[in-house]
C-alpha atoms as a PDB file:
ATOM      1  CA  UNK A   1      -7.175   2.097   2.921  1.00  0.00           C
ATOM      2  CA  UNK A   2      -3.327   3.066   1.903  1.00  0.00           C
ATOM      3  CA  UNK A   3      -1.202  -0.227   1.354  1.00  0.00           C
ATOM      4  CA  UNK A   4       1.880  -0.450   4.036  1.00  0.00           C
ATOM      5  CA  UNK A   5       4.037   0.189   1.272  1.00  0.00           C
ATOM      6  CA  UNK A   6       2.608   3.376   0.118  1.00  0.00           C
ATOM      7  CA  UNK A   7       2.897   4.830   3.600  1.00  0.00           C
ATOM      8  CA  UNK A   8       6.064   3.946   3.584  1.00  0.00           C
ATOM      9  CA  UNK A   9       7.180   5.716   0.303  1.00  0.00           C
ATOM     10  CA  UNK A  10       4.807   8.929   1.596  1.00  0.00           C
ATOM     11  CA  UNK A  11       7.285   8.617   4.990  1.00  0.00           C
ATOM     12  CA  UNK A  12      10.503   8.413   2.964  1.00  0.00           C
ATOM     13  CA  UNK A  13       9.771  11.254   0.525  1.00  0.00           C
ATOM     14  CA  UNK A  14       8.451  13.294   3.023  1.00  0.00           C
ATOM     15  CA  UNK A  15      11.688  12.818   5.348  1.00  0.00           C
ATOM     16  CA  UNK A  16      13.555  13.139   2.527  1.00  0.00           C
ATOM     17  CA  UNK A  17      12.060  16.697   1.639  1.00  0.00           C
ATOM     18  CA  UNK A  18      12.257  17.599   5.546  1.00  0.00           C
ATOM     19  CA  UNK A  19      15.936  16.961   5.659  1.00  0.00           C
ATOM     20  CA  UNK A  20      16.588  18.954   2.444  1.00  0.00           C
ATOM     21  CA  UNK A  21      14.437  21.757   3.735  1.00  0.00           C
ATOM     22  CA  UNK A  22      12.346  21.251   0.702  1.00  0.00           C
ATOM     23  CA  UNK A  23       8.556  21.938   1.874  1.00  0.00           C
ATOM     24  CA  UNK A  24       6.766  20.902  -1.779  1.00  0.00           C
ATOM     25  CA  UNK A  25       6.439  16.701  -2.013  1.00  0.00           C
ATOM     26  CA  UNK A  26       5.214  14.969  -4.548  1.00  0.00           C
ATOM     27  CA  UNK A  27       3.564  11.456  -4.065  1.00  0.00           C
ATOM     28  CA  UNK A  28       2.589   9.147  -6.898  1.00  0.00           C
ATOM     29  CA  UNK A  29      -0.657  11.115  -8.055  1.00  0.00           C
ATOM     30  CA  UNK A  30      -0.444  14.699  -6.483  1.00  0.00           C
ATOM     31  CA  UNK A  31       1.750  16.777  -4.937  1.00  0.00           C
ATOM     32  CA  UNK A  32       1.501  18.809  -1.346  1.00  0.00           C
ATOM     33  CA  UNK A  33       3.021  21.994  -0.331  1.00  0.00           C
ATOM     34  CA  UNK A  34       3.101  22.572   3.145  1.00  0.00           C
ATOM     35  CA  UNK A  35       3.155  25.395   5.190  1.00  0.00           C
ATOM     36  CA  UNK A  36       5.578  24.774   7.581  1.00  0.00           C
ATOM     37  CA  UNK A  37       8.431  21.902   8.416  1.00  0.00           C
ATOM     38  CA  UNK A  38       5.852  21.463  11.382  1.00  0.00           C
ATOM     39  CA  UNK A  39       3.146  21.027   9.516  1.00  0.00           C
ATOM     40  CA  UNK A  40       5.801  18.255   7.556  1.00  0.00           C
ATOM     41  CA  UNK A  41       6.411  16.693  10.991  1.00  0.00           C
ATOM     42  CA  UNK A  42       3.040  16.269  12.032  1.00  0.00           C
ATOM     43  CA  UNK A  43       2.602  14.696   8.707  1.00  0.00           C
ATOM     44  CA  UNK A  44       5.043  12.703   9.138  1.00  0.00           C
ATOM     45  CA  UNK A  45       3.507  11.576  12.769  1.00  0.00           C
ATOM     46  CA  UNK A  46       0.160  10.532  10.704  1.00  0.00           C
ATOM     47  CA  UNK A  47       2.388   8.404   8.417  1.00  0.00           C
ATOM     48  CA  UNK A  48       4.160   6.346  10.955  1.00  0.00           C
ATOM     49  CA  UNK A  49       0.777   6.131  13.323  1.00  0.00           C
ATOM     50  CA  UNK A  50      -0.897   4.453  10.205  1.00  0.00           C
ATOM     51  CA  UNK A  51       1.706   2.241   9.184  1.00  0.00           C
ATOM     52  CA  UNK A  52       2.334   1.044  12.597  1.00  0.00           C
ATOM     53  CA  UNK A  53      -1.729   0.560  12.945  1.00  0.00           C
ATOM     54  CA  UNK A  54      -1.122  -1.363   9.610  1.00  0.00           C
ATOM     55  CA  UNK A  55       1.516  -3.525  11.197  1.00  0.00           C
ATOM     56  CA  UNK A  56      -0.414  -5.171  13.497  1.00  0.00           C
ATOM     57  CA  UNK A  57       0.166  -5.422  17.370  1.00  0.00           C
ATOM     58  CA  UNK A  58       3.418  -5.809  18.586  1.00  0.00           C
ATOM     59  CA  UNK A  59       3.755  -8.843  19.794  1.00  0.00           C
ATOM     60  CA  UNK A  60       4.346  -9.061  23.199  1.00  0.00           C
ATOM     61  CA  UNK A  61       7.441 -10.555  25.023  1.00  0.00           C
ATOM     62  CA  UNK A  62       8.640 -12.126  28.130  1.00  0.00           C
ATOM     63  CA  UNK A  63      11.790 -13.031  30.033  1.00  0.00           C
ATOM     64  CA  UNK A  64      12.155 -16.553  31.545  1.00  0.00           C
ATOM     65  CA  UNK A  65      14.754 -17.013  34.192  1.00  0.00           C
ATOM     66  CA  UNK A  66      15.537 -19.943  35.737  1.00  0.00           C
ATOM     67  CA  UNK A  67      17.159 -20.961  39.780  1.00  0.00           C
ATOM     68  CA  UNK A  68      18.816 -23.886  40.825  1.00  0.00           C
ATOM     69  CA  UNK A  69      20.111 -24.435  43.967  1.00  0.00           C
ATOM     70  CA  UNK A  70      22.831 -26.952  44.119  1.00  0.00           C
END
């Protein structure tokens, strides 16, 4: 399995390619060419999917309120 900090160096140079409408990345041992910025996107969609699997669960929170009558 991909480390959560190599997804998150795919996710930055692959954003950073998107934004500078750049469509050939290269990671640390190969490099992609896509054939579309949508195909970049949905790429990009795997990337954050995974490292948000990687992350964990979120953990859950609450709200306590409290009433007094005086």
């Amino acid at each position: 399995m991909i480390q959560p900090t190599e997804l998150e160096m795919m996710r930055d140079v692959l954003q950073r390619a998107i934004f500078s409408g750049t469509r050939r990345v290269q990671f640390t041992d190969r490099a992609i060419e896509y054939n579309s910025v949508d195909d970049m996107r949905k790429a990009l969609a795997d990337i954050n999917t995974a490292i948000a699997k990687a992350a964990g669960p979120t953990p859950s929170s609450f709200s306590l309120a409290m009433h007094s009558r005086d």
